[in-house]
N, C-alpha and C. Protein backbone atom coordinates (compact mmCIF):
# COMPACT_ATOMS: atom_id res chain seq x y z
N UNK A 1 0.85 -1.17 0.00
CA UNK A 1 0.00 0.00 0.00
C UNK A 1 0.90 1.24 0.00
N UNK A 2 0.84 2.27 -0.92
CA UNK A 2 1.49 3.62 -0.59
C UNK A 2 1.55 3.94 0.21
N UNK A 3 2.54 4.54 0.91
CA UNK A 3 2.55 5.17 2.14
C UNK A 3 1.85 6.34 2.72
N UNK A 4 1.69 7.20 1.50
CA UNK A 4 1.08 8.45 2.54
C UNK A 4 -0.52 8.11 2.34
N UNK A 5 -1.23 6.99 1.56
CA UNK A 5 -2.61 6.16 1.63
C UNK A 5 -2.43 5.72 3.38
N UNK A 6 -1.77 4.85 3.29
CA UNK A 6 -1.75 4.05 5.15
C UNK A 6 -1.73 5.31 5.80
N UNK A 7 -1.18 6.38 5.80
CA UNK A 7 -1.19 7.37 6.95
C UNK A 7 -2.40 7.96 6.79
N UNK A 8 -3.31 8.20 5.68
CA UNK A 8 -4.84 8.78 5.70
C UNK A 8 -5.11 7.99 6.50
N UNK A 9 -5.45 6.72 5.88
CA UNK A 9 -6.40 5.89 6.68
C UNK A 9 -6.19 5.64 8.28
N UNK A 10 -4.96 5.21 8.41
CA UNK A 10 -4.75 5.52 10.27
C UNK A 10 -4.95 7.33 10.59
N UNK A 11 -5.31 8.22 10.16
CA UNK A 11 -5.57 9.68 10.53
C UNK A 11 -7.10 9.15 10.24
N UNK A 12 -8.23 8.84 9.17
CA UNK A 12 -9.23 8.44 9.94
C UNK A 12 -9.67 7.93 10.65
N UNK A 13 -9.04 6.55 11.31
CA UNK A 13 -9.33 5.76 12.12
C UNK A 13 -9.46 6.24 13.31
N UNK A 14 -8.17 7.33 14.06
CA UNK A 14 -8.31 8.06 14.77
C UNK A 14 -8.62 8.90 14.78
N UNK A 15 -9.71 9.62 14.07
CA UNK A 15 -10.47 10.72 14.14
C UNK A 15 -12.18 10.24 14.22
N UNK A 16 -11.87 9.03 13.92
CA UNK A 16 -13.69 7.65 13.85
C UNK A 16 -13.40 7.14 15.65
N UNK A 17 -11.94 7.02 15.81
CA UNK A 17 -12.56 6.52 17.31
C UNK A 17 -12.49 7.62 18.42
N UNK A 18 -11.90 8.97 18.37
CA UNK A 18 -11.50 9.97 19.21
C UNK A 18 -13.03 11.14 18.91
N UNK A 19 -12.83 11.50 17.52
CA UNK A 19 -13.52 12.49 17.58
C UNK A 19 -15.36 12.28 16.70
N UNK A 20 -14.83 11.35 15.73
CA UNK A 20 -16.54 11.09 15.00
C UNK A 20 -16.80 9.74 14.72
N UNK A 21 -16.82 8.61 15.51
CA UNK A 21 -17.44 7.51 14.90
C UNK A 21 -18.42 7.31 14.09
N UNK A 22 -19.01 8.62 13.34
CA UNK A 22 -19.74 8.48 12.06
C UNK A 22 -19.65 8.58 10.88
N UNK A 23 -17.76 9.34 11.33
CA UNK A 23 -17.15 9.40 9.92
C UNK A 23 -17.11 8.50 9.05
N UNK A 24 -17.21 8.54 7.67
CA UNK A 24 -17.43 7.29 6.38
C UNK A 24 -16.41 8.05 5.29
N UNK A 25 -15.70 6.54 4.75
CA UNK A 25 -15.21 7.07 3.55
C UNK A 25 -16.19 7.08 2.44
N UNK A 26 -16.08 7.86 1.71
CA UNK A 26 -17.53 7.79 0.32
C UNK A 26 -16.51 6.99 -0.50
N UNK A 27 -15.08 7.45 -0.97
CA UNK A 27 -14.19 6.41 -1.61
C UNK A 27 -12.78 7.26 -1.74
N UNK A 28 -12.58 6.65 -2.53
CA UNK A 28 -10.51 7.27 -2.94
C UNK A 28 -10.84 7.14 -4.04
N UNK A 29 -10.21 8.45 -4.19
CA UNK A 29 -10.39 9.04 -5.79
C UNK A 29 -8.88 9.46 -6.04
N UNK A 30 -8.52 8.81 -7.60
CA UNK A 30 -7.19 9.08 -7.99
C UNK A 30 -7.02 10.21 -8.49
N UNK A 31 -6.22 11.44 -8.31
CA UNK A 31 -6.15 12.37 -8.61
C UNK A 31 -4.66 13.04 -9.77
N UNK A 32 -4.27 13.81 -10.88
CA UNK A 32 -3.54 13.75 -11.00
C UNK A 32 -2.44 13.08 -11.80
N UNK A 33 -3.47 12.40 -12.45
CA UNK A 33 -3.08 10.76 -13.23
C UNK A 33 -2.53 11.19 -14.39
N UNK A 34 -1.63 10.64 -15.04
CA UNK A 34 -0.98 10.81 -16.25
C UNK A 34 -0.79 9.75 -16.75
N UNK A 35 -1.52 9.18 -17.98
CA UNK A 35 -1.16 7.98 -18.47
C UNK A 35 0.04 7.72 -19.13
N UNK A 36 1.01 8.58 -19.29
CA UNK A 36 1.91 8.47 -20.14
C UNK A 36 3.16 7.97 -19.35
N UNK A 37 2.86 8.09 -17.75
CA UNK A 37 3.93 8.08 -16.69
C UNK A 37 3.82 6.21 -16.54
N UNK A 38 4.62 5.36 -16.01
CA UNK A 38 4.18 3.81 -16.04
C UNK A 38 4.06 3.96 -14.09
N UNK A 39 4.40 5.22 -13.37
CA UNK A 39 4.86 5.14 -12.07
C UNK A 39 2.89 5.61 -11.11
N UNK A 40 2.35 6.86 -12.62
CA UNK A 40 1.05 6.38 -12.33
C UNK A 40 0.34 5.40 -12.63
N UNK A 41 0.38 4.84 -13.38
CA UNK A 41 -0.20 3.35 -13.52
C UNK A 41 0.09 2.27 -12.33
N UNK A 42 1.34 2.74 -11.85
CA UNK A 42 1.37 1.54 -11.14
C UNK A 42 0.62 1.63 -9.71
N UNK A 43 0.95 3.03 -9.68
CA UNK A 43 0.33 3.48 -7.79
C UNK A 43 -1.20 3.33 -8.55
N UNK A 44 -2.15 3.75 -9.21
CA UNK A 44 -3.59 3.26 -9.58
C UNK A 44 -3.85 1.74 -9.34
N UNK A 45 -3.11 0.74 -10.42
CA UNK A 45 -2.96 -0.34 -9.59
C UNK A 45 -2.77 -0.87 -8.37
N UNK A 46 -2.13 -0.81 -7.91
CA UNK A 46 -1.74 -1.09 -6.25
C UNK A 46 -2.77 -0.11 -5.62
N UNK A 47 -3.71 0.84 -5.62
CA UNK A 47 -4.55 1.15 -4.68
C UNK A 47 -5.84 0.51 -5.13
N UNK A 48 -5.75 0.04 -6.59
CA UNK A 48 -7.47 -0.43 -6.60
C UNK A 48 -6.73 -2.29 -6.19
N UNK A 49 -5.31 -2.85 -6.25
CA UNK A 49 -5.75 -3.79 -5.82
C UNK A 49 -5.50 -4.06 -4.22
N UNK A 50 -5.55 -3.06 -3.59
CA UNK A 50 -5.97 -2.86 -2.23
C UNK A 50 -7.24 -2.21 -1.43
N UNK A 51 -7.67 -1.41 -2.53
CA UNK A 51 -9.24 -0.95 -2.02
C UNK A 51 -10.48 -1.41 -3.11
N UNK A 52 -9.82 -1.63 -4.18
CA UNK A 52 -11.02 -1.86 -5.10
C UNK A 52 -11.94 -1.99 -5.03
N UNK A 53 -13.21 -2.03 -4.14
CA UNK A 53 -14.74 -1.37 -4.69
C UNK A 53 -14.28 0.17 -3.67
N UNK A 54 -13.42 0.67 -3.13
CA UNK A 54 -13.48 2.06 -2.52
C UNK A 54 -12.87 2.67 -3.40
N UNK A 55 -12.44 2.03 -4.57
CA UNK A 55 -11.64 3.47 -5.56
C UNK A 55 -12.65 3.35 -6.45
N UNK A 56 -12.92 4.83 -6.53
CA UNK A 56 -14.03 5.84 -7.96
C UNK A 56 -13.43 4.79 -9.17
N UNK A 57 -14.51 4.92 -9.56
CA UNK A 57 -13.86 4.51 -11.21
C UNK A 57 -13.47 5.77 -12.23
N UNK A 58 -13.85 7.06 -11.72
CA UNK A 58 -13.03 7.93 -12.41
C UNK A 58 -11.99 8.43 -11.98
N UNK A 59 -11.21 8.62 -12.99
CA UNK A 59 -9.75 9.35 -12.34
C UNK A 59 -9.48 10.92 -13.12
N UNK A 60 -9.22 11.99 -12.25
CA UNK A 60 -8.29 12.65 -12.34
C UNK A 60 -7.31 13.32 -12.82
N UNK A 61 -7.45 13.11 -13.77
CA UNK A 61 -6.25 13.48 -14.94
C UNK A 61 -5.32 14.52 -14.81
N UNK A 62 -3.80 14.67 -14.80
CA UNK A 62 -3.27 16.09 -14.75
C UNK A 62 -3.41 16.60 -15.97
N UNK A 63 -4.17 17.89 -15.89
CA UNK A 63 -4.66 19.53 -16.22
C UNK A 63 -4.26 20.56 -15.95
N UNK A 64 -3.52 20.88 -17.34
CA UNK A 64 -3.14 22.58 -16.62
C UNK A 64 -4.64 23.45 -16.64
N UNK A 65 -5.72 23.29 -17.23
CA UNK A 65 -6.55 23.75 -16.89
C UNK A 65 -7.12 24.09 -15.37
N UNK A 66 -7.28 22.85 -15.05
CA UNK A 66 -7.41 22.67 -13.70
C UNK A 66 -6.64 23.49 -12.34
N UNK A 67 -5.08 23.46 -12.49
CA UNK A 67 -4.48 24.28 -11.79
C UNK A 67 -4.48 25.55 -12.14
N UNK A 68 -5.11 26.51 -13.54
CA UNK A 68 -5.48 27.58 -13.85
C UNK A 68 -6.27 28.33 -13.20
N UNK A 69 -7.50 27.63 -13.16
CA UNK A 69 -9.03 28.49 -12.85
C UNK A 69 -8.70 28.73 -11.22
N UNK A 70 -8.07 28.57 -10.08
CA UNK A 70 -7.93 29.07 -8.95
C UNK A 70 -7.35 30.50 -8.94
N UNK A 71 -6.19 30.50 -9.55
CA UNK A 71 -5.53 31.62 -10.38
C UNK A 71 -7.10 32.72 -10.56
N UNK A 72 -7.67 32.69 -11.74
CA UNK A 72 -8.38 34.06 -12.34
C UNK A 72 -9.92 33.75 -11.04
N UNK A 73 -9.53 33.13 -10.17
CA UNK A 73 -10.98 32.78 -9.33
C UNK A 73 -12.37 32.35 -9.72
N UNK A 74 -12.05 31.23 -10.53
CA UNK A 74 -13.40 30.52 -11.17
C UNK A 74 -13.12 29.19 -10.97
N UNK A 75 -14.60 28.49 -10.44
CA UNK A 75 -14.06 27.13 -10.63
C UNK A 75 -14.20 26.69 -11.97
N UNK A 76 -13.33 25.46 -12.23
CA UNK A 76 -12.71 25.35 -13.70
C UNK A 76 -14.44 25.01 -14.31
N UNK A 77 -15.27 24.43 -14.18
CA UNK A 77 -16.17 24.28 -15.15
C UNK A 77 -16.75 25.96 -15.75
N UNK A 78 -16.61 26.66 -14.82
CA UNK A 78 -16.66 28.26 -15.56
C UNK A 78 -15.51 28.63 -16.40
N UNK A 79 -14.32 28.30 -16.09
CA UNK A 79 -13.22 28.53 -16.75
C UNK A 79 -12.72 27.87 -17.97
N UNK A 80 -13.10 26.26 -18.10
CA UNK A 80 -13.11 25.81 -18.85
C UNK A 80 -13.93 24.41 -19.20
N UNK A 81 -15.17 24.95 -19.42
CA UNK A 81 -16.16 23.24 -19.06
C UNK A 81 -16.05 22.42 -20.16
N UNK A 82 -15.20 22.68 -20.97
CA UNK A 82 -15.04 21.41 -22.47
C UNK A 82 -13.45 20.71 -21.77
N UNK A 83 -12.75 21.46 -20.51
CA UNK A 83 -11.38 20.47 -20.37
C UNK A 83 -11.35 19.10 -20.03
N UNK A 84 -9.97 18.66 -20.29
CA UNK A 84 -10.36 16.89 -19.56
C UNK A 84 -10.51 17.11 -18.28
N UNK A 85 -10.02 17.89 -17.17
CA UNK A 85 -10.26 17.82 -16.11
C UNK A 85 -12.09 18.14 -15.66
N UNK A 86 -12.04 19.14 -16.01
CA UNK A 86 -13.66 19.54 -15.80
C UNK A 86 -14.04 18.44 -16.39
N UNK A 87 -14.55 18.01 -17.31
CA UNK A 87 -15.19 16.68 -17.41
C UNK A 87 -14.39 15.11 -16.92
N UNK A 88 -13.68 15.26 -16.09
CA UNK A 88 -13.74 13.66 -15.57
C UNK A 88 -13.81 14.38 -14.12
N UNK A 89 -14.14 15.73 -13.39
CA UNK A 89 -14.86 16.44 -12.27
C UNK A 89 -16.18 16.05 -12.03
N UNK A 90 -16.90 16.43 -13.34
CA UNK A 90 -18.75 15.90 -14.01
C UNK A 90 -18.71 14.27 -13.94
N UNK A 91 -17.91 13.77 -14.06
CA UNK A 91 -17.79 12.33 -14.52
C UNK A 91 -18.05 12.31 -13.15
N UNK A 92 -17.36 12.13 -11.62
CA UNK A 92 -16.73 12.20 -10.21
C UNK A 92 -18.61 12.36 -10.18
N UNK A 93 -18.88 13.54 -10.12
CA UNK A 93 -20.33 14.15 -9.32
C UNK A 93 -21.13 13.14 -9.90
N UNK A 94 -21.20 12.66 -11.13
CA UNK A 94 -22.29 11.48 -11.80
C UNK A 94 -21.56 10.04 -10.97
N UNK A 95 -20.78 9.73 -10.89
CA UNK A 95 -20.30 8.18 -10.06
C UNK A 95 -21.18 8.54 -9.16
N UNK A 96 -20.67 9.53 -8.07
CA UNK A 96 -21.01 9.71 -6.67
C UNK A 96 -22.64 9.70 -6.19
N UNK A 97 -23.18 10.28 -7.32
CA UNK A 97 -24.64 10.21 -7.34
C UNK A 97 -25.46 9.07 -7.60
N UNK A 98 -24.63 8.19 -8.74
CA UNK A 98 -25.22 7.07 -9.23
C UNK A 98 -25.05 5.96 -7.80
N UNK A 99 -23.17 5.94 -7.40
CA UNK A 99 -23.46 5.59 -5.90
C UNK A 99 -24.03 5.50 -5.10
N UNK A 100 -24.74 6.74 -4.49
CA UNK A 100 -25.76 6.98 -3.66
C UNK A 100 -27.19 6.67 -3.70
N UNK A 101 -27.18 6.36 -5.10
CA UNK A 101 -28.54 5.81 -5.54
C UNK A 101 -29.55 7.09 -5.79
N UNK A 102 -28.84 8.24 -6.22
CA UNK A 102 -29.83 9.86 -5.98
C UNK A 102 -30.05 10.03 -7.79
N UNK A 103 -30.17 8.88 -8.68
CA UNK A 103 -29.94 9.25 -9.64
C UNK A 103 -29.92 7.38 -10.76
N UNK A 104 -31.05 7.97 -11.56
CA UNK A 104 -31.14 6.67 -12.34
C UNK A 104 -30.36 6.64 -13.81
N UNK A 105 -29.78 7.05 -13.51
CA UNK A 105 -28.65 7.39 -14.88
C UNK A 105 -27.73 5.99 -15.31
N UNK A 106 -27.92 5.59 -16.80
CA UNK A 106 -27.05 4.42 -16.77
C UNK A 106 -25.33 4.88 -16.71
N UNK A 107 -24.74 4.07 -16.90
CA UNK A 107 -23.18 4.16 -17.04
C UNK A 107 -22.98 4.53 -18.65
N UNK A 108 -24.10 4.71 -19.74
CA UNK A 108 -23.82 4.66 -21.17
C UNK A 108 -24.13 6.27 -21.51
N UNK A 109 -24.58 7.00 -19.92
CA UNK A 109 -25.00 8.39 -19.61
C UNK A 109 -23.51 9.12 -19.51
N UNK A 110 -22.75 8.36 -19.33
CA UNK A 110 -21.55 8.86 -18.47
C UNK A 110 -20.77 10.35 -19.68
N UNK A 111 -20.24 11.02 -19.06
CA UNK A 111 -19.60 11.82 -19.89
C UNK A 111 -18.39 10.82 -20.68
N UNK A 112 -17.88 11.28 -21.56
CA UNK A 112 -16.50 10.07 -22.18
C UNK A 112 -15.50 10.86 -21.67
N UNK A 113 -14.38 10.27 -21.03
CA UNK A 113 -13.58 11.18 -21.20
C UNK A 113 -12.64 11.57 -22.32
């Protein structure tokens, strides 16, 4: 398991038994991802084959878009709602919903990335 993953999860554990035993993970979401790197591929691997149904099935992509829109003070779907980041963001809010069951949307609904 990555290391600074094990240190989240022991920082929730002790914040579920000290301060909120109602705290819930919703999931781990990969952030940042570059397919072209083999070093992200591999940490994606090794966390879905250690959490796999808790990792999103969308990922993250690195975007200079994304690190832009904080800059001119917009969030990026104002700044740029056709980027890959903003849409695998939309992608994130449609999992999370379909998750929750707040939403009858198939998976063939999904944005592409």
């Amino acid at each position: 398991m990555p290391e600074g993953l094990g240190k989240l999860l022991n920082t929730i554990k002790i914040v579920q038994s000290r301060l909120n035993p109602e705290l819930q993970i919703e999931g781990i979401l990969m952030t940042m991802y570059d397919g072209r790197l083999r070093l992200s591929n591999q940490v994606v691997s090794e966390v879905r084959k250690h959490f796999d149904e808790m990792v999103f099935s969308t990922i993250i992509h690195r975007n200079t878009r994304l690190s832009e829109a904080p800059s001119v003070g917009k969030p990026v779907i104002l700044y740029d709602a056709e980027s890959k980041g903003t849409v695998n963001y939309l992608n994130l809010a449609k999992e999370i919903l379909q998750k929750n069951g707040m939403t009858n949307m198939s998976n063939a609904e999904r944005i592409i990335d």
